[in-house]
N, C-alpha and C. Protein backbone atom coordinates (compact mmCIF):
# COMPACT_ATOMS: atom_id res chain seq x y z
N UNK A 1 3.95 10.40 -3.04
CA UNK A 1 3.08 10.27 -1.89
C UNK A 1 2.21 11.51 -1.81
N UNK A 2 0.61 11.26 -1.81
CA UNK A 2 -0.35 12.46 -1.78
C UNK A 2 0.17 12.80 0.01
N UNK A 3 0.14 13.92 0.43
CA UNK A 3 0.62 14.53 1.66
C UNK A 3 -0.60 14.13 2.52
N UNK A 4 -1.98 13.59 2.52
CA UNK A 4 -2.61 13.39 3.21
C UNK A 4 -2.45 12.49 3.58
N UNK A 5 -2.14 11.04 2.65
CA UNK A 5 -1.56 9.83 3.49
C UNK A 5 -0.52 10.22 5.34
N UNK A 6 0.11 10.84 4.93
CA UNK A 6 0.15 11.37 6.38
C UNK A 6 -0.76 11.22 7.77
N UNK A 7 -1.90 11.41 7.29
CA UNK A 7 -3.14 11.62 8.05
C UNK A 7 -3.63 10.09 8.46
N UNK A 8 -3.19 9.43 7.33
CA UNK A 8 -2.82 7.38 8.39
C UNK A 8 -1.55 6.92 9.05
N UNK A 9 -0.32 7.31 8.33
CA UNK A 9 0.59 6.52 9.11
C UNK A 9 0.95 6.99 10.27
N UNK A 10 1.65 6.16 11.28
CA UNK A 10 2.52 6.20 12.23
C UNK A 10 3.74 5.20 12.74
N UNK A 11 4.71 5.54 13.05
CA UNK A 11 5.81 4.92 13.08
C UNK A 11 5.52 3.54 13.29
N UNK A 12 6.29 2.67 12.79
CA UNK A 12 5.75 1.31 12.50
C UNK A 12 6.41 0.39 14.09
N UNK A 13 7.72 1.25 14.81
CA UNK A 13 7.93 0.88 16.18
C UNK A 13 7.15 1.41 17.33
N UNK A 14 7.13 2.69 17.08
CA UNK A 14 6.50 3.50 18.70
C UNK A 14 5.19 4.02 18.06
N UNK A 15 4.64 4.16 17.18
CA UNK A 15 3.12 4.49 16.70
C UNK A 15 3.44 5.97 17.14
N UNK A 16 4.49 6.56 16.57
CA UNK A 16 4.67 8.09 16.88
C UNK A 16 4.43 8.70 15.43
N UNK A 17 4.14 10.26 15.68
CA UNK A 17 3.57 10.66 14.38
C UNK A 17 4.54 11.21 13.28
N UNK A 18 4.67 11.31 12.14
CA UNK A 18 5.78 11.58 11.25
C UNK A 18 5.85 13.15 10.33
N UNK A 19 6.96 13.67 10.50
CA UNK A 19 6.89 14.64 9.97
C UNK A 19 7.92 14.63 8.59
N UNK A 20 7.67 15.28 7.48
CA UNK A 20 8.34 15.07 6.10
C UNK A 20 9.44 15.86 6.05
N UNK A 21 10.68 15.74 5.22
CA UNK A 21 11.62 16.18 5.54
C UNK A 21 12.32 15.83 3.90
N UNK A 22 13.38 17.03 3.38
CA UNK A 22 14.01 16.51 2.35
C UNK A 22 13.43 16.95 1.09
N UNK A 23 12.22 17.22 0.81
CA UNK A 23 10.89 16.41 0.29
C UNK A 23 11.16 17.55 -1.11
N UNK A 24 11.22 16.45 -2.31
CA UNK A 24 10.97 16.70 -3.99
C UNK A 24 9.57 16.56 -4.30
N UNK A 25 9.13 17.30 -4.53
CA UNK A 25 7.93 17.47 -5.04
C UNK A 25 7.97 17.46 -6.76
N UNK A 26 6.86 16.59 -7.28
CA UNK A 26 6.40 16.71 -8.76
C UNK A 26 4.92 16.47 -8.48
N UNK A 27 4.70 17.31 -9.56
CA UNK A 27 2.97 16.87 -9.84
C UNK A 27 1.95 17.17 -8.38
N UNK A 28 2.24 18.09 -7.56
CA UNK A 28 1.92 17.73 -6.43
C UNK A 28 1.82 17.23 -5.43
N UNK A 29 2.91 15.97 -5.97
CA UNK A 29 3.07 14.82 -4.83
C UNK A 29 4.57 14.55 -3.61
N UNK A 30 4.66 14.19 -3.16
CA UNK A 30 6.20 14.23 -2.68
C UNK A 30 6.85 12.91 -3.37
N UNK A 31 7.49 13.13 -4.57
CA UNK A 31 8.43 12.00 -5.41
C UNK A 31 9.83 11.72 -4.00
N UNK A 32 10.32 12.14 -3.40
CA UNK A 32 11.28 11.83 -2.53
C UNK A 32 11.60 12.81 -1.91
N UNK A 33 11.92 11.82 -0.21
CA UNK A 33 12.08 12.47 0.84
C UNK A 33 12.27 11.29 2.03
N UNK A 34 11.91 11.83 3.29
CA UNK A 34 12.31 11.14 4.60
C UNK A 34 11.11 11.53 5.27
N UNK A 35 10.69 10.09 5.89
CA UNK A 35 9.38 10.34 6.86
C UNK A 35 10.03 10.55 8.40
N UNK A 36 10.20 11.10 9.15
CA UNK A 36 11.08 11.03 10.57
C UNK A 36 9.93 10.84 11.81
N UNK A 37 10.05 10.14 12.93
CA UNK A 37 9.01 9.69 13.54
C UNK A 37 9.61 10.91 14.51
N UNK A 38 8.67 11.56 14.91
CA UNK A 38 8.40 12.33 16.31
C UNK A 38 9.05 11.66 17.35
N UNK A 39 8.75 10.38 17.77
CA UNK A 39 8.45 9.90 18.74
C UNK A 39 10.20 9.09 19.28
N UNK A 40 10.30 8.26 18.03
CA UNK A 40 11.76 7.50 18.08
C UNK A 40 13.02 8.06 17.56
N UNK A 41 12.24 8.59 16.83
CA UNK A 41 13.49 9.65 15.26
C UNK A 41 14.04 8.67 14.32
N UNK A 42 12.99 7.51 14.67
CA UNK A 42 13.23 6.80 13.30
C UNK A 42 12.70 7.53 11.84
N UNK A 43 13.35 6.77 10.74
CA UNK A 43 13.47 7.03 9.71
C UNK A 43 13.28 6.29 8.36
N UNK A 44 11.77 7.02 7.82
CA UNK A 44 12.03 5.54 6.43
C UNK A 44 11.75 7.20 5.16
N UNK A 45 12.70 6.37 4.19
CA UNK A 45 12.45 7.16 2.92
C UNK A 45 11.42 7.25 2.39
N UNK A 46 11.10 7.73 1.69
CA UNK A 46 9.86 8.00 0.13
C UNK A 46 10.84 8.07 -0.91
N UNK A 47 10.62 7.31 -2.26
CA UNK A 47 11.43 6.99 -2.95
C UNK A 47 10.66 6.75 -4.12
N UNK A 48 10.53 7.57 -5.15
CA UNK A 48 9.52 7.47 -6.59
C UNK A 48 7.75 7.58 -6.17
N UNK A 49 7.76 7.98 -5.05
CA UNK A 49 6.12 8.85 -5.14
C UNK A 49 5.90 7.47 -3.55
N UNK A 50 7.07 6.65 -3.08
CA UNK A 50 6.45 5.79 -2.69
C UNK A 50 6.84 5.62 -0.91
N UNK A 51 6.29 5.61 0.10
CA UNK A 51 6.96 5.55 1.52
C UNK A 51 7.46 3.91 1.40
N UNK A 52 8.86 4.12 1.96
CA UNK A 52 9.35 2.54 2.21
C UNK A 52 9.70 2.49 3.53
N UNK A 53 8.84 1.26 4.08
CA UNK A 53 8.82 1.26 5.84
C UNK A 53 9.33 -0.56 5.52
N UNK A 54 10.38 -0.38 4.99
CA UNK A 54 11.08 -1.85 5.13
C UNK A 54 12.59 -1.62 6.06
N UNK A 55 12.76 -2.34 7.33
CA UNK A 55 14.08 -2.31 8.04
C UNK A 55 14.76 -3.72 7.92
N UNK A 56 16.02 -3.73 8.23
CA UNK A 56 17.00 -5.20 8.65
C UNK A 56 16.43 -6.62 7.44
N UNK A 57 17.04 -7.14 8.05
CA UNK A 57 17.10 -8.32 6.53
C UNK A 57 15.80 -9.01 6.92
N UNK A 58 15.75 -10.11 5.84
CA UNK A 58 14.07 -10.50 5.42
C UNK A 58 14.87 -12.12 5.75
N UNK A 59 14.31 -12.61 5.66
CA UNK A 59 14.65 -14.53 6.13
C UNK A 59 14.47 -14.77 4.50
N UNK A 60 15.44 -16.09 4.00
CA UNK A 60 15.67 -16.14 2.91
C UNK A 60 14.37 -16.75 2.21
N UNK A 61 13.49 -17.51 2.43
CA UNK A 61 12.10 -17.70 2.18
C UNK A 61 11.64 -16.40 2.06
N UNK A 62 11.44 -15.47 2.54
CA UNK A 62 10.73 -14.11 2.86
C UNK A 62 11.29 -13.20 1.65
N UNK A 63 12.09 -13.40 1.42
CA UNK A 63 13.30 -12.67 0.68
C UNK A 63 13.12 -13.18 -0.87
N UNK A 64 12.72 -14.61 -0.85
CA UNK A 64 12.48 -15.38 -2.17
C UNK A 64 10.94 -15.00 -2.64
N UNK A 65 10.08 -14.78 -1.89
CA UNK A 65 8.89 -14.72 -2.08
C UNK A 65 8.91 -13.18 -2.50
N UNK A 66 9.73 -12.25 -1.81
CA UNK A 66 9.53 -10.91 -1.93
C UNK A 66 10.20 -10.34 -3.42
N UNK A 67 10.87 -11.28 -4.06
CA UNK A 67 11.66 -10.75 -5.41
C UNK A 67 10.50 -11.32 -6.05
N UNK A 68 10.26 -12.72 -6.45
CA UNK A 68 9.08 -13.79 -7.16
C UNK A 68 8.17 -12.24 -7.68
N UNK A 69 7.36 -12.03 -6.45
CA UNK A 69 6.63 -11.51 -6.78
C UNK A 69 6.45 -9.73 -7.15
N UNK A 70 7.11 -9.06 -7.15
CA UNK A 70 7.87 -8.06 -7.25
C UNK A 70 8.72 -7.92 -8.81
N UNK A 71 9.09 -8.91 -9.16
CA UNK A 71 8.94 -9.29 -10.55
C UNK A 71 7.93 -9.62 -11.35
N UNK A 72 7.42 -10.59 -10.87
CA UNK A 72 6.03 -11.07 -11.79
C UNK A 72 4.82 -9.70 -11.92
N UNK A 73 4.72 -8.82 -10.92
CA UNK A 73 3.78 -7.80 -11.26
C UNK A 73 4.15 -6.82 -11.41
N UNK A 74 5.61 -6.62 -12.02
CA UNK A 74 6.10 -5.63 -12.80
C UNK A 74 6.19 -5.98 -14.14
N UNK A 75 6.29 -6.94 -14.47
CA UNK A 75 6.00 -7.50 -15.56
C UNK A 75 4.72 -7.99 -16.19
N UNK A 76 4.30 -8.82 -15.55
CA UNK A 76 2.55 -8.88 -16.06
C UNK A 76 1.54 -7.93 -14.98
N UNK A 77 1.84 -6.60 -15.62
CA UNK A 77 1.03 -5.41 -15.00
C UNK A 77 -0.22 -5.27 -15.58
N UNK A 78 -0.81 -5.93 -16.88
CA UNK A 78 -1.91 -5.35 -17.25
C UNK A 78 -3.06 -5.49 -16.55
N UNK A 79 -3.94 -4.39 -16.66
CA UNK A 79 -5.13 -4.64 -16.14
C UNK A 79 -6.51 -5.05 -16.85
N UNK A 80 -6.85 -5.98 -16.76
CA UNK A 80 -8.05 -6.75 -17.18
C UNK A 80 -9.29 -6.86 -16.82
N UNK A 81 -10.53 -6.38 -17.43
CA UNK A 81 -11.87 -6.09 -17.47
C UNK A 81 -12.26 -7.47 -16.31
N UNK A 82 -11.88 -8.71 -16.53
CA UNK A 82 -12.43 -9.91 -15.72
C UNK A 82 -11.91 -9.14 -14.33
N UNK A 83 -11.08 -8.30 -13.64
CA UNK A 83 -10.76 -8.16 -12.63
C UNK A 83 -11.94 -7.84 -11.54
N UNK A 84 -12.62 -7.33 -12.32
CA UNK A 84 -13.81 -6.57 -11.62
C UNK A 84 -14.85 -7.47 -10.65
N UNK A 85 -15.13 -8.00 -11.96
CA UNK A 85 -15.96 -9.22 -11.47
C UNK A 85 -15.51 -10.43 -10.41
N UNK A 86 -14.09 -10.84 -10.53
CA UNK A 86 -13.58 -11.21 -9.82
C UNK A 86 -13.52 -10.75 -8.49
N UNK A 87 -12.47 -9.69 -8.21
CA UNK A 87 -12.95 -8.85 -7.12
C UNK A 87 -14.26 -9.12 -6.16
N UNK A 88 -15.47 -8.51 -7.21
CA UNK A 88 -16.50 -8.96 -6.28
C UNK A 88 -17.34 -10.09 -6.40
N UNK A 89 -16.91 -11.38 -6.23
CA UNK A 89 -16.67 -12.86 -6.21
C UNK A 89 -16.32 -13.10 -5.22
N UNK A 90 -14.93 -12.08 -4.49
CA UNK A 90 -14.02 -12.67 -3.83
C UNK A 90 -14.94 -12.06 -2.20
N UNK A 91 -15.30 -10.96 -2.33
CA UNK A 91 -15.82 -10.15 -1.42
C UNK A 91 -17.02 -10.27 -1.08
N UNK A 92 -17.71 -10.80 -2.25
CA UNK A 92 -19.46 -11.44 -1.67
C UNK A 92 -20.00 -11.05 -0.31
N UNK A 93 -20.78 -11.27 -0.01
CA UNK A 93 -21.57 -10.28 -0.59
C UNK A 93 -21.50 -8.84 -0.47
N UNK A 94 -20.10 -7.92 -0.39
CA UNK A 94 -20.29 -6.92 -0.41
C UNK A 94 -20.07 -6.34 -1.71
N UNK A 95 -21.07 -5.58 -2.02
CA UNK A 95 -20.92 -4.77 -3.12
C UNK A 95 -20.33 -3.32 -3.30
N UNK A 96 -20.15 -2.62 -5.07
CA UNK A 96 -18.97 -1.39 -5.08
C UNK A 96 -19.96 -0.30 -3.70
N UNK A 97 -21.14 -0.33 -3.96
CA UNK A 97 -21.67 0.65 -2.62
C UNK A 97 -21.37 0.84 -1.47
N UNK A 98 -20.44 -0.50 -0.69
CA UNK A 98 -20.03 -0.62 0.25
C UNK A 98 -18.91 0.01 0.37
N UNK A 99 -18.22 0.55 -0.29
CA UNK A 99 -16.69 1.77 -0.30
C UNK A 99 -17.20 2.75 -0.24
N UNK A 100 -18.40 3.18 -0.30
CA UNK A 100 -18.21 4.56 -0.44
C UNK A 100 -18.03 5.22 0.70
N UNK A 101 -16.70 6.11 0.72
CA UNK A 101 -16.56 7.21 1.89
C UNK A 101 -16.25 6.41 2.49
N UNK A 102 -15.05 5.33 2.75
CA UNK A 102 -14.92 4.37 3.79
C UNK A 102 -13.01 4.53 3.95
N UNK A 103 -12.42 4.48 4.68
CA UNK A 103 -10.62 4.31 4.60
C UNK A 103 -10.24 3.00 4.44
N UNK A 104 -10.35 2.75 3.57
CA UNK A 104 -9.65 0.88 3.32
C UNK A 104 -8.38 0.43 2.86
N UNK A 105 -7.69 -0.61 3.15
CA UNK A 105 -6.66 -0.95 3.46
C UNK A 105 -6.42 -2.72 2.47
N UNK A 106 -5.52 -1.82 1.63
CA UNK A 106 -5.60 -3.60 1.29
C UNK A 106 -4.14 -4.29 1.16
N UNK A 107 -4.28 -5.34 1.83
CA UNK A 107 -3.11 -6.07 2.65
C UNK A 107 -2.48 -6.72 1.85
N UNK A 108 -1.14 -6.67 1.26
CA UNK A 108 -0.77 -7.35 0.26
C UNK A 108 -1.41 -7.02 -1.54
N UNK A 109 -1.08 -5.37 -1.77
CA UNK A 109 -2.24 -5.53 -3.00
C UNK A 109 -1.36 -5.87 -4.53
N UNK A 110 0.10 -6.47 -4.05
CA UNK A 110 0.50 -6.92 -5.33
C UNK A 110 0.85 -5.27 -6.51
N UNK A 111 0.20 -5.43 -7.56
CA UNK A 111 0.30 -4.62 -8.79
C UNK A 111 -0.69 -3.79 -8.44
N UNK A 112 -1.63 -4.07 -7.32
CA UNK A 112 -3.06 -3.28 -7.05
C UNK A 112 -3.98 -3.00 -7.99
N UNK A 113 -4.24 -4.18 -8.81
CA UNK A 113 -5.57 -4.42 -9.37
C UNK A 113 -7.12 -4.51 -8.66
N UNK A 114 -6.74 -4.49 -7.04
CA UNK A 114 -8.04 -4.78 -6.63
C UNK A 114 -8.33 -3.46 -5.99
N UNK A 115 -6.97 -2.47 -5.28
CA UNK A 115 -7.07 -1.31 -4.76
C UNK A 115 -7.46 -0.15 -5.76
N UNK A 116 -7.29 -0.43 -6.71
CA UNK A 116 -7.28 0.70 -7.83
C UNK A 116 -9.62 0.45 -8.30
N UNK A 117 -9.59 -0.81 -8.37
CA UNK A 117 -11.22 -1.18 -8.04
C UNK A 117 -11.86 -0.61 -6.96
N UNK A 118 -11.15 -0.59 -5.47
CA UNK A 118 -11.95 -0.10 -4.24
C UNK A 118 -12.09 1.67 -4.58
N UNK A 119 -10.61 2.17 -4.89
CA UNK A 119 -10.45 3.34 -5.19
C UNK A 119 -11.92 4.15 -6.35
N UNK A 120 -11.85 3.21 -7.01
CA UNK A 120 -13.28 3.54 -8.19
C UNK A 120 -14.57 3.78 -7.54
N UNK A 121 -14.42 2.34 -6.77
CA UNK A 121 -15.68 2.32 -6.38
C UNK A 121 -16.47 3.26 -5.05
N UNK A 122 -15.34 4.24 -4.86
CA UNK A 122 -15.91 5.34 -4.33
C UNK A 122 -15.59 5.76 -2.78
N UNK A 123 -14.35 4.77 -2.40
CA UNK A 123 -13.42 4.79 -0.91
C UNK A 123 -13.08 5.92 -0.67
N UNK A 124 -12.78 6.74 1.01
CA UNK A 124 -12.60 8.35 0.79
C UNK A 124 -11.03 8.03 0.49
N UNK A 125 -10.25 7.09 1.34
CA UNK A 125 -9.04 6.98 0.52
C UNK A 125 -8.51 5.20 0.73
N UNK A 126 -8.30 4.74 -0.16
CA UNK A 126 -7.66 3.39 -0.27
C UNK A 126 -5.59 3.37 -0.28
N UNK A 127 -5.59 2.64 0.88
CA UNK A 127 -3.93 2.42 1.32
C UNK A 127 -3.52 0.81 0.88
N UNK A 128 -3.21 0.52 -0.26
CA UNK A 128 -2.56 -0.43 -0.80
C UNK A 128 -1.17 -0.65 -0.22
N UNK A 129 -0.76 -1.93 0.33
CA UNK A 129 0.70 -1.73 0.73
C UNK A 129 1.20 -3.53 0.19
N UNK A 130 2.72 -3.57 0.08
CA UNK A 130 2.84 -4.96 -0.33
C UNK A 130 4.19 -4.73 0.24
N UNK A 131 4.78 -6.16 0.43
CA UNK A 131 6.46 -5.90 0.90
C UNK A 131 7.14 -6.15 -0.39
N UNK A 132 6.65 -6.48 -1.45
CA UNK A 132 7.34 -6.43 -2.73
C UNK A 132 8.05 -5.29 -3.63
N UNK A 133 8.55 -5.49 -4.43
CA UNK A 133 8.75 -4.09 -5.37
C UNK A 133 7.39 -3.84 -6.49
N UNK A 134 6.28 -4.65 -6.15
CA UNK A 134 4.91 -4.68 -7.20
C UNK A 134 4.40 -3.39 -6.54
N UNK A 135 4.70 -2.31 -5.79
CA UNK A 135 4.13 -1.26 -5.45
C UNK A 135 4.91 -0.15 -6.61
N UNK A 136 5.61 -0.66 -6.81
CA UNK A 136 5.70 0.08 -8.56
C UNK A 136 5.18 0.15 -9.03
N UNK A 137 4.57 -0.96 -9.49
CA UNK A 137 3.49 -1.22 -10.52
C UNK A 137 2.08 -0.75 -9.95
N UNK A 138 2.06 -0.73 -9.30
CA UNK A 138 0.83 -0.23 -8.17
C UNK A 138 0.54 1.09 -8.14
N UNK A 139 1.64 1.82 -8.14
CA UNK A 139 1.84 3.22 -7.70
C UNK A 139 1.46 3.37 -9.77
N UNK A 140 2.29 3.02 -10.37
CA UNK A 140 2.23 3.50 -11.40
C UNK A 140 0.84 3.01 -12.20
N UNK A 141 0.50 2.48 -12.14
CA UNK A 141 -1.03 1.90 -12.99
C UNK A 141 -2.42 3.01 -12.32
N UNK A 142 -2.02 3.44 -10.81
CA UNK A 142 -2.93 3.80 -9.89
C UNK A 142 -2.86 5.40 -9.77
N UNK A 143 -1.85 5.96 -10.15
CA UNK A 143 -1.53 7.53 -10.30
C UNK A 143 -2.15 8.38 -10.55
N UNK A 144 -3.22 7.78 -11.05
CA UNK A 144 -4.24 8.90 -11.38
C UNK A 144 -5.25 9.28 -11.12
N UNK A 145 -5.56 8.33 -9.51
CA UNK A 145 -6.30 8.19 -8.71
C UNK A 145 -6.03 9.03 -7.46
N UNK A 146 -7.14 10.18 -7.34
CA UNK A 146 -6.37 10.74 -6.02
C UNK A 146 -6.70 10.50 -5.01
N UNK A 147 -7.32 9.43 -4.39
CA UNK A 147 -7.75 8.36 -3.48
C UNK A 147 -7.30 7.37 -3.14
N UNK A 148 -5.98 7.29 -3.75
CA UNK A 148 -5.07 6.04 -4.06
C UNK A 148 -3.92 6.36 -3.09
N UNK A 149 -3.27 4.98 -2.40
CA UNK A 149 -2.24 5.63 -1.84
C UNK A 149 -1.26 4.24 -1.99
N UNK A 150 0.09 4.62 -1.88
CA UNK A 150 0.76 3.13 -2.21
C UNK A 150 1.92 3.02 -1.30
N UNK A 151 2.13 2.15 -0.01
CA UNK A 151 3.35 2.33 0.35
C UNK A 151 4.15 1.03 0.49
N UNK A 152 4.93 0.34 1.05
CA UNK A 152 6.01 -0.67 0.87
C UNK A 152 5.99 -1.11 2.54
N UNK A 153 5.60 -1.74 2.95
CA UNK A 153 5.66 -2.68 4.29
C UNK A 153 5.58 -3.93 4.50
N UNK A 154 5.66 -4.09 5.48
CA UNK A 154 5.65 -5.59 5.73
C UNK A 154 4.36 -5.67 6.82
N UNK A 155 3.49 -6.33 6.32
CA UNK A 155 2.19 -7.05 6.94
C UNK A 155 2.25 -6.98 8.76
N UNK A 156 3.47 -7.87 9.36
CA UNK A 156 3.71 -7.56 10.54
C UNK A 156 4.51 -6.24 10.93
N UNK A 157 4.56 -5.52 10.62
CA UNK A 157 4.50 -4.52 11.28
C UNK A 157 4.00 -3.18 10.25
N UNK A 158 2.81 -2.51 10.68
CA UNK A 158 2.22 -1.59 9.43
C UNK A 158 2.48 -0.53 9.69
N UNK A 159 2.55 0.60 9.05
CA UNK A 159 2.51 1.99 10.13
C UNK A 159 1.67 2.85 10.05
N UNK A 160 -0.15 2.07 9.93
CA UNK A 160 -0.79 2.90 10.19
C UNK A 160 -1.89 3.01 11.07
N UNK A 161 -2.59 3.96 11.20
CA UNK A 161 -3.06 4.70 12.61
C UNK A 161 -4.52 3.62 12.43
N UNK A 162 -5.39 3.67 13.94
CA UNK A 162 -6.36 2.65 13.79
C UNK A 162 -7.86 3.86 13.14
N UNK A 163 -8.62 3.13 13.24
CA UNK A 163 -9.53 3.92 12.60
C UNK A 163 -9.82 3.84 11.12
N UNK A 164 -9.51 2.60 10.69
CA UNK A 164 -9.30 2.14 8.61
C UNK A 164 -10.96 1.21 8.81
N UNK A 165 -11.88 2.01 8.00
CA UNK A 165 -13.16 1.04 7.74
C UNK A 165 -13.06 -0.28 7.35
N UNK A 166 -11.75 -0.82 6.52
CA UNK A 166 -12.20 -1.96 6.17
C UNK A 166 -10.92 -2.25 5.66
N UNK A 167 -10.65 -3.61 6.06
CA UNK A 167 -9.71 -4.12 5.52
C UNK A 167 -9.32 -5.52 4.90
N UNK A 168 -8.92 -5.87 3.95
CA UNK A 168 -9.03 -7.13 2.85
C UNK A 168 -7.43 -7.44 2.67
N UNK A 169 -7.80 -9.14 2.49
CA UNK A 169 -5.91 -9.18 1.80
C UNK A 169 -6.78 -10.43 1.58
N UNK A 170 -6.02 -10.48 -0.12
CA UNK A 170 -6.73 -11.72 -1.13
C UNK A 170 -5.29 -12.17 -2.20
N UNK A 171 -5.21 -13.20 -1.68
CA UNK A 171 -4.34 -14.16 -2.11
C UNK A 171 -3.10 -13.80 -1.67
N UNK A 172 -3.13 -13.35 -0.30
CA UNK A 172 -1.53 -13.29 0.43
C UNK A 172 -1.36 -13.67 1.89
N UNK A 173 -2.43 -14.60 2.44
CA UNK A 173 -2.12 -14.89 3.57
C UNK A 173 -1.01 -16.78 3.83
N UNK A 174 -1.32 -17.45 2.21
CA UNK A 174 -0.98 -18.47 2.34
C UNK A 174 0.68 -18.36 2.35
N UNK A 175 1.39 -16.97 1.71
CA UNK A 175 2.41 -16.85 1.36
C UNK A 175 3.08 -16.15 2.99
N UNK A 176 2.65 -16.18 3.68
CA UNK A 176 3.25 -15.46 4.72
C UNK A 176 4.08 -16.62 5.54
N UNK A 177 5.11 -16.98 5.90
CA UNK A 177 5.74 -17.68 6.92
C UNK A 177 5.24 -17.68 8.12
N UNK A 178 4.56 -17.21 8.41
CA UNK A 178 3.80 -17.70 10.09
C UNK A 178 1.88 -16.72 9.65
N UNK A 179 1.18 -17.58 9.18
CA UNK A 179 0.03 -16.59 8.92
C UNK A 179 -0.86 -16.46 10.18
């Protein structure tokens, strides 16, 4: 986790602010630690470069959907030149000019083939989040982006602060149990 991501989240119950704790550092980044909320004294880990704001059990649909895919984009991780174009297909008419210097948020980004695109295209920082384990693949394909940020949530409840220029989720609203 780049330490500025900080500078978006907040506790995903009381929207209280989080201070780091524990914290292994590599490469500059915090590889593991504990985010602790100010506010509740709740508590979610960072675990391989990554914040996990997942609590209590998932409904077994929720739970089926969340392995499916969490597998499939750890496994078919590559990234492919058609992505691009796709991407902006999906977004019409906004074009890569439209990121620039913007905080964007992308809802469900899977392996983050499309966040690692916003990230390029010139965002001041892009927050990819998925409730899957594909933020592995996310985190790891995207690492070398220091505009990139990757954390582990669940859609209904996020933990971050308002004030995000723009926000997208492409091909994950049909999969949600109550969209």
């Amino acid at each position: 986790m780049k330490k500025r991501l900080l500078d978006y989240l907040v506790c995903p119950e009381c929207h209280g602010a989080f201070r780091c704790d524990n914290v292994q550092e590599e490469g500059g980044e915090v590889k593991e630690g504990l985010l602790i909320c100010a506010g509740c004294g709740g508590s979610y880990p960072i675990r391989d470069f990554i914040p996990r704001f997942l609590k209590g059990e998932l409904s077994k649909p929720v739970e089926r959907t969340r392995k499916a895919w969490g597998f499939q984009w750890n496994i078919f991780d590559e990234l492919h030149d058609s992505y691009r174009e796709q991407f902006l297909d999906w977004i019409y008419p906004l074009q890569p000019e439209f990121f620039k210097n913007k905080v964007v948020v992308d809802a469900g980004c899977g392996m983050g083939r499309f966040t690692m695109l916003a990230a390029r295209f010139g965002a001041r920082d892009v927050i990819g989040f998925d409730l899957s384990g594909a933020v592995e693949a996310a985190h790891r394909l995207g690492a070398d982006l220091p505009n990139l940020h990757i954390i582990q949530a669940d859609i209904y409840s996020l933990p971050l602060k308002t004030g995000i220029d723009f926000i997208y989720s492409i091909g994950v609203i049909h999969h949600l149990p109550d969209p």
